[in-house]
Each structure stands twice: as structure tokens, then as C-alpha cells.
C-alpha atoms as a PDB file:
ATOM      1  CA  UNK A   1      -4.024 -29.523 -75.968  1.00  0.00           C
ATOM      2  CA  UNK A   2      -3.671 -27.903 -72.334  1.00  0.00           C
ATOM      3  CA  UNK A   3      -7.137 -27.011 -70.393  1.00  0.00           C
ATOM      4  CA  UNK A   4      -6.961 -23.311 -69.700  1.00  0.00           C
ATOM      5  CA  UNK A   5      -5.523 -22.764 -66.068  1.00  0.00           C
ATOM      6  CA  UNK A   6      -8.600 -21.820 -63.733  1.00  0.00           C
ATOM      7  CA  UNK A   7      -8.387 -18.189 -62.350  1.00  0.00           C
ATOM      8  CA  UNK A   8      -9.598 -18.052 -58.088  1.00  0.00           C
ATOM      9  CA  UNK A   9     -12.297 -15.746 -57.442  1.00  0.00           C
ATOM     10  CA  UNK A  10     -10.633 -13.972 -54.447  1.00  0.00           C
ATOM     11  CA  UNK A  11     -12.801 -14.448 -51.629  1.00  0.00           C
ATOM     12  CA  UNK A  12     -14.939 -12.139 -49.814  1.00  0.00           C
ATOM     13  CA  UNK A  13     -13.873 -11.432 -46.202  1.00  0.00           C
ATOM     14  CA  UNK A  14     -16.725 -11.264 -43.101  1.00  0.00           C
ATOM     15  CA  UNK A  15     -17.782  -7.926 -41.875  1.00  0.00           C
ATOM     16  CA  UNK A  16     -15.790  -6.716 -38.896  1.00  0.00           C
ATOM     17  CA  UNK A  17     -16.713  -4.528 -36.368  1.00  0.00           C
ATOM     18  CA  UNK A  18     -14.931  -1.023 -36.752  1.00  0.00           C
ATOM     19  CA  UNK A  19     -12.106  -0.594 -33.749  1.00  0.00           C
ATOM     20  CA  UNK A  20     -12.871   2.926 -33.600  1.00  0.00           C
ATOM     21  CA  UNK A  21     -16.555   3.571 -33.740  1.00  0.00           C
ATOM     22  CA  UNK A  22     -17.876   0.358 -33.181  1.00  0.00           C
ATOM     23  CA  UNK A  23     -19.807   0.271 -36.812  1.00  0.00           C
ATOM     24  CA  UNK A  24     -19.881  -2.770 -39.102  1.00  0.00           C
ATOM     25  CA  UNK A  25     -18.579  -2.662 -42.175  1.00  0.00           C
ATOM     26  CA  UNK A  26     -17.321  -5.399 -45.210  1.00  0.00           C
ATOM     27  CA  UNK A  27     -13.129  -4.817 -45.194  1.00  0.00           C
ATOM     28  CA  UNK A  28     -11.507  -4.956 -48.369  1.00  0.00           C
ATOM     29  CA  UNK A  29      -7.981  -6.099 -46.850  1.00  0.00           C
ATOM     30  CA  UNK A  30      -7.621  -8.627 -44.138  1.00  0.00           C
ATOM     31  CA  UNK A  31      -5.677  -6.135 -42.145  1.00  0.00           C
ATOM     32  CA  UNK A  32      -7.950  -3.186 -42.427  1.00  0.00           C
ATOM     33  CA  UNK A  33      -8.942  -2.571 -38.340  1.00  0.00           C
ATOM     34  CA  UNK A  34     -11.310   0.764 -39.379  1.00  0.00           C
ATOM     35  CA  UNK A  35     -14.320   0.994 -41.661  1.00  0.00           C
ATOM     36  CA  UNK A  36     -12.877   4.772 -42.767  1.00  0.00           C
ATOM     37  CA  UNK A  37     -10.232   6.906 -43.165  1.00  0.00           C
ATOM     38  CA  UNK A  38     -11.703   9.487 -40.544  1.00  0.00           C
ATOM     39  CA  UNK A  39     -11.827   5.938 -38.014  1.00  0.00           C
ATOM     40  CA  UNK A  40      -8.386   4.984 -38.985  1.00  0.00           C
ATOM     41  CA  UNK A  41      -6.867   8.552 -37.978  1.00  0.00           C
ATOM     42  CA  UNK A  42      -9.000   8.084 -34.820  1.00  0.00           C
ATOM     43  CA  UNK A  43      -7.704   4.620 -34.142  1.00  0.00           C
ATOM     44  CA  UNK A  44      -3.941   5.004 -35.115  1.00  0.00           C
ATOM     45  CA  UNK A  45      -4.131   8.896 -32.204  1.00  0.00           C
ATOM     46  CA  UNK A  46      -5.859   6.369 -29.416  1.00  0.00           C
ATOM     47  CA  UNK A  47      -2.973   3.549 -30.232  1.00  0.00           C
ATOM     48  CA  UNK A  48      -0.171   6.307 -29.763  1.00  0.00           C
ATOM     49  CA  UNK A  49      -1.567   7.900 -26.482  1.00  0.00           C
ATOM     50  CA  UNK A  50      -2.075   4.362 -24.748  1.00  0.00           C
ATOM     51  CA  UNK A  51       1.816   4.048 -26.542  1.00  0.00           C
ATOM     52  CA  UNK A  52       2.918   7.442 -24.669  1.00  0.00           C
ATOM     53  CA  UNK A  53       0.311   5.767 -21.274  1.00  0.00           C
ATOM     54  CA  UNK A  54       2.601   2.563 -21.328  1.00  0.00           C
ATOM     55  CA  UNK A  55       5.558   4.678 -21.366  1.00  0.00           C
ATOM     56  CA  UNK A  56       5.039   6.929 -18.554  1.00  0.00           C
ATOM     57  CA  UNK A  57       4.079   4.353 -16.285  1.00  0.00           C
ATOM     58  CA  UNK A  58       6.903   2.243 -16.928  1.00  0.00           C
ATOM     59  CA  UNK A  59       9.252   5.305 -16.435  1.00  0.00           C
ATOM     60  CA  UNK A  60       7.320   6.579 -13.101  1.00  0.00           C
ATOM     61  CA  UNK A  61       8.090   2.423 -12.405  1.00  0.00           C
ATOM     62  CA  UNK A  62      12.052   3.015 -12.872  1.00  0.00           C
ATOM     63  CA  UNK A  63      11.632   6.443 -10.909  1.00  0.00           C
ATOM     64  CA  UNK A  64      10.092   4.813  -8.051  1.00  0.00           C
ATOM     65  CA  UNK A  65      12.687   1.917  -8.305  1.00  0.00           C
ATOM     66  CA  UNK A  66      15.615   4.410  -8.490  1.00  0.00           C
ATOM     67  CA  UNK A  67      14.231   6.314  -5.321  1.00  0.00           C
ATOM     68  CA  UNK A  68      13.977   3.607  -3.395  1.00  0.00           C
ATOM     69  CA  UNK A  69      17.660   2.721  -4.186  1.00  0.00           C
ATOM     70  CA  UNK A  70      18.947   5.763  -2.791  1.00  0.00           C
ATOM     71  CA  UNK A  71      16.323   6.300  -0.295  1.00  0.00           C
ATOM     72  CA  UNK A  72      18.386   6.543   3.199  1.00  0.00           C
ATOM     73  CA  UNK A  73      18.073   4.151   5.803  1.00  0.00           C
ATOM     74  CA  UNK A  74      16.034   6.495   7.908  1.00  0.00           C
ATOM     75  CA  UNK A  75      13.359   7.002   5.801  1.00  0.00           C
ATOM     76  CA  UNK A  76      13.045   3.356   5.418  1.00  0.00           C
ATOM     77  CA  UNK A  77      12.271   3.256   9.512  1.00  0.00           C
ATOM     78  CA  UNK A  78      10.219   5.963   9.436  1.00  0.00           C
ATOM     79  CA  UNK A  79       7.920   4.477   6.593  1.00  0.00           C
ATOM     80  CA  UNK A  80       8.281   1.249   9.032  1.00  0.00           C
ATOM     81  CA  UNK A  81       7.062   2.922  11.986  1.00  0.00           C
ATOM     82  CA  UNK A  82       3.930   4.706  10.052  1.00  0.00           C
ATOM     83  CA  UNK A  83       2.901   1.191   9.148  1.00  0.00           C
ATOM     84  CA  UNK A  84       3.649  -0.119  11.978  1.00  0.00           C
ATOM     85  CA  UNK A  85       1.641   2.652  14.341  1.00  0.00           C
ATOM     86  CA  UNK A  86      -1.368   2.164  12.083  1.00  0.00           C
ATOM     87  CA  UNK A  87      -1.417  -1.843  12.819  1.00  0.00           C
ATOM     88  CA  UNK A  88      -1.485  -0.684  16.426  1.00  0.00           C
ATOM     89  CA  UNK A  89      -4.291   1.823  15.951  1.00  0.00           C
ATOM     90  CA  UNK A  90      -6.509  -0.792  14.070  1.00  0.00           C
ATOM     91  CA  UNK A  91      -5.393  -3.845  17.090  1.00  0.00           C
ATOM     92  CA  UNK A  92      -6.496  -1.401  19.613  1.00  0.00           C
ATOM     93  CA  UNK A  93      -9.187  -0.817  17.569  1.00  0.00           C
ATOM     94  CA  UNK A  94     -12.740   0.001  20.067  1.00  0.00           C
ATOM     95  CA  UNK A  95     -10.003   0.218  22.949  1.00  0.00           C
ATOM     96  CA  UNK A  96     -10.098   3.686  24.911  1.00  0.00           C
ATOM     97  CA  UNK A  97      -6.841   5.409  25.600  1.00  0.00           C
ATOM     98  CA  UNK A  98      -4.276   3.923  27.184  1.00  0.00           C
ATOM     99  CA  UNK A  99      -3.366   6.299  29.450  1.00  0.00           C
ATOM    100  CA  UNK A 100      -7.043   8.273  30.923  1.00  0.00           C
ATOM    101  CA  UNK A 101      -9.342   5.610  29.871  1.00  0.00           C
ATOM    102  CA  UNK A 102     -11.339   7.509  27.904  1.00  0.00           C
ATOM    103  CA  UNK A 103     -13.345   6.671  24.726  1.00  0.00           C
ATOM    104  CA  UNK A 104     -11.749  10.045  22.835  1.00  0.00           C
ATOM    105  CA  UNK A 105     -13.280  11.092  19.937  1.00  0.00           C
ATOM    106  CA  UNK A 106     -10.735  12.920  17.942  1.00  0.00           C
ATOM    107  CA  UNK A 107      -7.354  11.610  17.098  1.00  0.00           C
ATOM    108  CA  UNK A 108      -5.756   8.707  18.431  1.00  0.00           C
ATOM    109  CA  UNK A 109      -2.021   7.779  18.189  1.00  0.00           C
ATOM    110  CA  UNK A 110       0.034   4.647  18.683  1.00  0.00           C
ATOM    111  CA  UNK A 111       1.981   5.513  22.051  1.00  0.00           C
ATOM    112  CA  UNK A 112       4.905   3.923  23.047  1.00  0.00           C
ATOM    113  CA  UNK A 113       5.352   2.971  26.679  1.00  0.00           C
ATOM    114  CA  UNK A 114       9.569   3.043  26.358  1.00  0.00           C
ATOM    115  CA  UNK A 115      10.140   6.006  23.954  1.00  0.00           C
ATOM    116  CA  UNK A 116      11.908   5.415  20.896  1.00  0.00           C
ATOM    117  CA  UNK A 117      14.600   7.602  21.619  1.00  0.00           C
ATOM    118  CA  UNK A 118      15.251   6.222  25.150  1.00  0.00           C
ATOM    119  CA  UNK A 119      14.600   2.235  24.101  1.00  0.00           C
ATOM    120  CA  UNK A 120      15.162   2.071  20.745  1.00  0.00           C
ATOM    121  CA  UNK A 121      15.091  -1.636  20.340  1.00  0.00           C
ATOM    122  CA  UNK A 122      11.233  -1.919  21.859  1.00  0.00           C
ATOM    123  CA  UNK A 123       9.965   0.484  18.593  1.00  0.00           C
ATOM    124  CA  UNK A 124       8.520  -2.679  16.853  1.00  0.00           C
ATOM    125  CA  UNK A 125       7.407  -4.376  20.299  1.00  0.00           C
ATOM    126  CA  UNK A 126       4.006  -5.086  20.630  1.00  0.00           C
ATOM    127  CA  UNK A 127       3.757  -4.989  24.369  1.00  0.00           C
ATOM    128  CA  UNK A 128       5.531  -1.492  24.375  1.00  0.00           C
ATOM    129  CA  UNK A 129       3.029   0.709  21.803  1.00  0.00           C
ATOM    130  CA  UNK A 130      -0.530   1.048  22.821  1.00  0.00           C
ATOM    131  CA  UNK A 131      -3.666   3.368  21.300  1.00  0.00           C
ATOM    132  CA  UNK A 132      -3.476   7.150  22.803  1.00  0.00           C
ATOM    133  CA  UNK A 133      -5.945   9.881  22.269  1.00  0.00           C
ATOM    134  CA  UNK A 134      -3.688  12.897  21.230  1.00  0.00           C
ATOM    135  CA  UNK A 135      -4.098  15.254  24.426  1.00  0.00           C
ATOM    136  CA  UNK A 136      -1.997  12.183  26.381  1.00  0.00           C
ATOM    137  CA  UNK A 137       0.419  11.243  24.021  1.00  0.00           C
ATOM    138  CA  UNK A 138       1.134  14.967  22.799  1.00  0.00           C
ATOM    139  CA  UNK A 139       0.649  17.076  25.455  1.00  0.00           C
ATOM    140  CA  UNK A 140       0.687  15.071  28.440  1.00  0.00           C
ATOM    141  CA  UNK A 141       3.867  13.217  27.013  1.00  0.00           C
ATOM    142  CA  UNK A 142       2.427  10.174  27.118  1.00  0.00           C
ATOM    143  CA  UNK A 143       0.691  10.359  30.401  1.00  0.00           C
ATOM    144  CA  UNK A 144       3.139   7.964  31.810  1.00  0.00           C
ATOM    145  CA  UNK A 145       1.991   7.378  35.158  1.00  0.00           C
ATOM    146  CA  UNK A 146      -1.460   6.789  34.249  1.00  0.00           C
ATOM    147  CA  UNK A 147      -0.333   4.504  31.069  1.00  0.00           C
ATOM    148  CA  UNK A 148       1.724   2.807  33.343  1.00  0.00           C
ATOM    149  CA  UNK A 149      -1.441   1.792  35.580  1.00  0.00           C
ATOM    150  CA  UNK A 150      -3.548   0.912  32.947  1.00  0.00           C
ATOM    151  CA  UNK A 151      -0.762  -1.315  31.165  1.00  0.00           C
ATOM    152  CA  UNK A 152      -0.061  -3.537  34.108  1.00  0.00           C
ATOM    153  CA  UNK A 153      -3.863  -4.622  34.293  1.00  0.00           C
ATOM    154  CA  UNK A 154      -3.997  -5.025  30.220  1.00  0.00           C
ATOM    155  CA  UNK A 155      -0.691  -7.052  29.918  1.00  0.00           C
ATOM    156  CA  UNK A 156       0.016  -7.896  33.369  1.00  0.00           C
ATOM    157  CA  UNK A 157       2.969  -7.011  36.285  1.00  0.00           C
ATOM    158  CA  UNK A 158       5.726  -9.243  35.158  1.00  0.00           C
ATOM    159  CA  UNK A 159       5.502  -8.258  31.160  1.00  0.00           C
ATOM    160  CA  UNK A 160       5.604  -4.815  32.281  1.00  0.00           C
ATOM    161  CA  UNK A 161       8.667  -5.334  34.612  1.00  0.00           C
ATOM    162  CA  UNK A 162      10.329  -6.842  31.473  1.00  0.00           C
ATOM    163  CA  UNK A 163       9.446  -3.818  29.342  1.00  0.00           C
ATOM    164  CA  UNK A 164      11.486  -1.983  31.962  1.00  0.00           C
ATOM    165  CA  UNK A 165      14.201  -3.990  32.142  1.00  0.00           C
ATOM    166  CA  UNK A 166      17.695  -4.079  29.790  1.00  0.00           C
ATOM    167  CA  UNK A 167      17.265  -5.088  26.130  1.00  0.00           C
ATOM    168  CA  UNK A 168      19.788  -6.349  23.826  1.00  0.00           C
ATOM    169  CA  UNK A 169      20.235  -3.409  21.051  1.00  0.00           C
ATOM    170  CA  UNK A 170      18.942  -4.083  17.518  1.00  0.00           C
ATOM    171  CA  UNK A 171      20.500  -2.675  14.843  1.00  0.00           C
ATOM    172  CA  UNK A 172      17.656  -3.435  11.422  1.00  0.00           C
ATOM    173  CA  UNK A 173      19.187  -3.887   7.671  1.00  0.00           C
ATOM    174  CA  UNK A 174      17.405  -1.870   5.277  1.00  0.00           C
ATOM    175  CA  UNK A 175      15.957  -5.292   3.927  1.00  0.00           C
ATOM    176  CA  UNK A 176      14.724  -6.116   7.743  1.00  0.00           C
ATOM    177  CA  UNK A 177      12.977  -2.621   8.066  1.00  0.00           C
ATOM    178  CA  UNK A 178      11.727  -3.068   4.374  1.00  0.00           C
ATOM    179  CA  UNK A 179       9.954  -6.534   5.557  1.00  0.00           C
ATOM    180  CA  UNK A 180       9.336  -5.127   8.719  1.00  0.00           C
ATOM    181  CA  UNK A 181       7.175  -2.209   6.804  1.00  0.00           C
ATOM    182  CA  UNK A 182       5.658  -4.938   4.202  1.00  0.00           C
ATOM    183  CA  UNK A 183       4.414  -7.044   7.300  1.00  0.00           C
ATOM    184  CA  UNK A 184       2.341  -4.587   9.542  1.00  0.00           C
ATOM    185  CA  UNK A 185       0.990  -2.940   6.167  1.00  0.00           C
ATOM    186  CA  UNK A 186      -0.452  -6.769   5.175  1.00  0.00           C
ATOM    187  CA  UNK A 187      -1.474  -7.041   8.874  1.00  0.00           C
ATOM    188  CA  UNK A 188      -3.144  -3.716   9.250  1.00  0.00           C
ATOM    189  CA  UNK A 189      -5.083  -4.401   6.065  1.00  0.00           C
ATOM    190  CA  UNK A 190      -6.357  -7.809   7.519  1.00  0.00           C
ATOM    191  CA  UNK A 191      -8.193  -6.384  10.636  1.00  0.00           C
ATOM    192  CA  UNK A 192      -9.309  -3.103   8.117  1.00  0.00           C
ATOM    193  CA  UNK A 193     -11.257  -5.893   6.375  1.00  0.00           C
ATOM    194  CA  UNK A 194     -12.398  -7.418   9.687  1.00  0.00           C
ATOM    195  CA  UNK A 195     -13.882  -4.589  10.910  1.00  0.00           C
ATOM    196  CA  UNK A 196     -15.286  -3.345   7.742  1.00  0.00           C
ATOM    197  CA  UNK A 197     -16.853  -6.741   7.454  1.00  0.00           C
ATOM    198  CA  UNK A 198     -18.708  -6.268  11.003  1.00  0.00           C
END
């Protein structure tokens, strides 16, 4: 004679917290994620708008990504340059203007000794790009004389007689104005957070 086969109780699953409205409530399936029908509606709309979220970030991502692959070289050096001038804004930082001296209290610009048209190759130099209020460096076109003064007692005669002297020509990649750009942005954030932190 065979003992009569045991049935399982099924067993009772904990109450979960509702996804949706944050209630308790005793699930009847393991896979039930909302304590109503009202809360599963609710919770299934929020799930498809962080769906549609995900996918307009990723394609802003590829839009970005497919801009900067046709982006000309150009803009590249011009993006370069706007990091670049703010790095020498923030250096100069509590410096007055190059050129008069003065402690100017509007704008200031990063003013290069050697133009960039006539000396292309000294646009990333240090030595050659110094703080300006804007009255020199836009309508005095760069006050050269007087910038010329001041920079031989901040950097000295003989750097200044190289800054006027022949320079090999440089001719930057895309990738070398791209790290170029990277570079004084990191920089320029570094003494942001140093004089923040004063």
C-alpha cells in the first residue's frame, strides 16, 4: 500500500515595498514590482520615459561624436585658443594689465605680444600672451609700446629679444590642437580651484 504523496503548501512571499508609491504591500507573484494596478501603469510610464531619457542621450552622444568628426581644423584651434586664453587669464590672475599697469575693473583679455596673424607659431607660447584690460588690447591694439616695457621687467631683456626673433613654423595635427585644448582646460581648472580655495 503506497502513503499518499504529500501536497506543498506554496509559501508565502515577504512584503515588498511598492516601486511606484513607496507603500508596503504582501505580493502574490515573485515578480510583481507594484502593490496595484493604478502603481503598475505608473511604474511601467516612468520605466519607458527613463527608456526614451537613455535614448536621447546616447543619440545627442553619437551627434556630438559625429560633429566632432567633421568639425574643420579651424574650429579645433579656435576652441584651443579659448582654452588656452582663459589659462592665461586665471595665471595672470591678481596681475594688472600688461600694457598701462592698471588694476582694470571690467574685462580683461589674454593679449598676445607677437600677434597671431604675424607669428603664428608663438599662439600657444607662454612668454608671448599676457592679461590685458580690453581698452589696450581692443582699442589701443595691444598697447604695444607700453606692453613692450612692462614685459621686459616681468620676463626679462633676453626672453623678450627671443620673442622677437625668427621661429621655426608649426604646423598642429588636429589630434595636437585637440590635446593642446584638453591640456590648458585641465590647467585652467587647477588654479580655478586654487583660487576658489583662498
Amino acid at each position: 500500500m503506497s502513503l499518499p504523496r504529500r501536497t506543498e503548501m506554496p509559501r508565502k512571499l515577504r512584503d515588498r515595498k511598492c516601486r511606484s508609491c513607496g507603500d508596503t504591500y504582501s505580493p502574490w507573484s515573485s515578480t510583481q514590482k507594484a502593490c496595484s494596478p493604478r502603481c503598475a501603469l505608473a511604474l511601467a510610464q516612468q520605466q519607458r520615459e527613463r527608456k526614451a531619457a537613455k535614448a536621447a542621450k546616447e543619440m545627442r552622444r553619437r551627434n556630438r561624436a559625429a560633429k566632432e568628426r567633421i568639425k574643420p581644423r579651424g574650429t579645433w584651434l579656435s576652441e584651443a585658443q579659448a582654452e588656452y586664453n582663459k589659462w592665461v587669464r586665471l595665471r595672470d590672475y591678481g596681475e594688472p594689465c600688461i600694457s598701462c599697469g592698471r588694476h582694470h575693473q571690467g574685462q580683461h583679455h589674454a593679449s598676445h605680444y607677437r600677434s597671431v596673424g604675424a607669428c603664428p607659431e608663438l599662439r600657444f607660447e607662454p612668454l608671448n600672451v599676457h592679461k590685458s584690460c580690453a581698452p589696450c588690447n581692443s582699442h589701443l591694439s595691444g598697447n604695444l609700446i607700453e606692453y613692450r616695457l612692462r614685459l621686459i621687467d616681468k620676463i626679462g631683456q633676453d626672453k623678450v629679444d627671443w620673442l622677437e626673433g625668427p621661429h621655426e613654423p608649426k604646423k598642429y595635427t588636429v589630434e595636437q590642437i585637440k590635446a593642446i585644448r584638453a591640456d590648458y582646460r585641465r590647467r585652467a581648472r587647477e588654479i580655478r580651484r586654487a583660487i576658489d580655495g583662498r
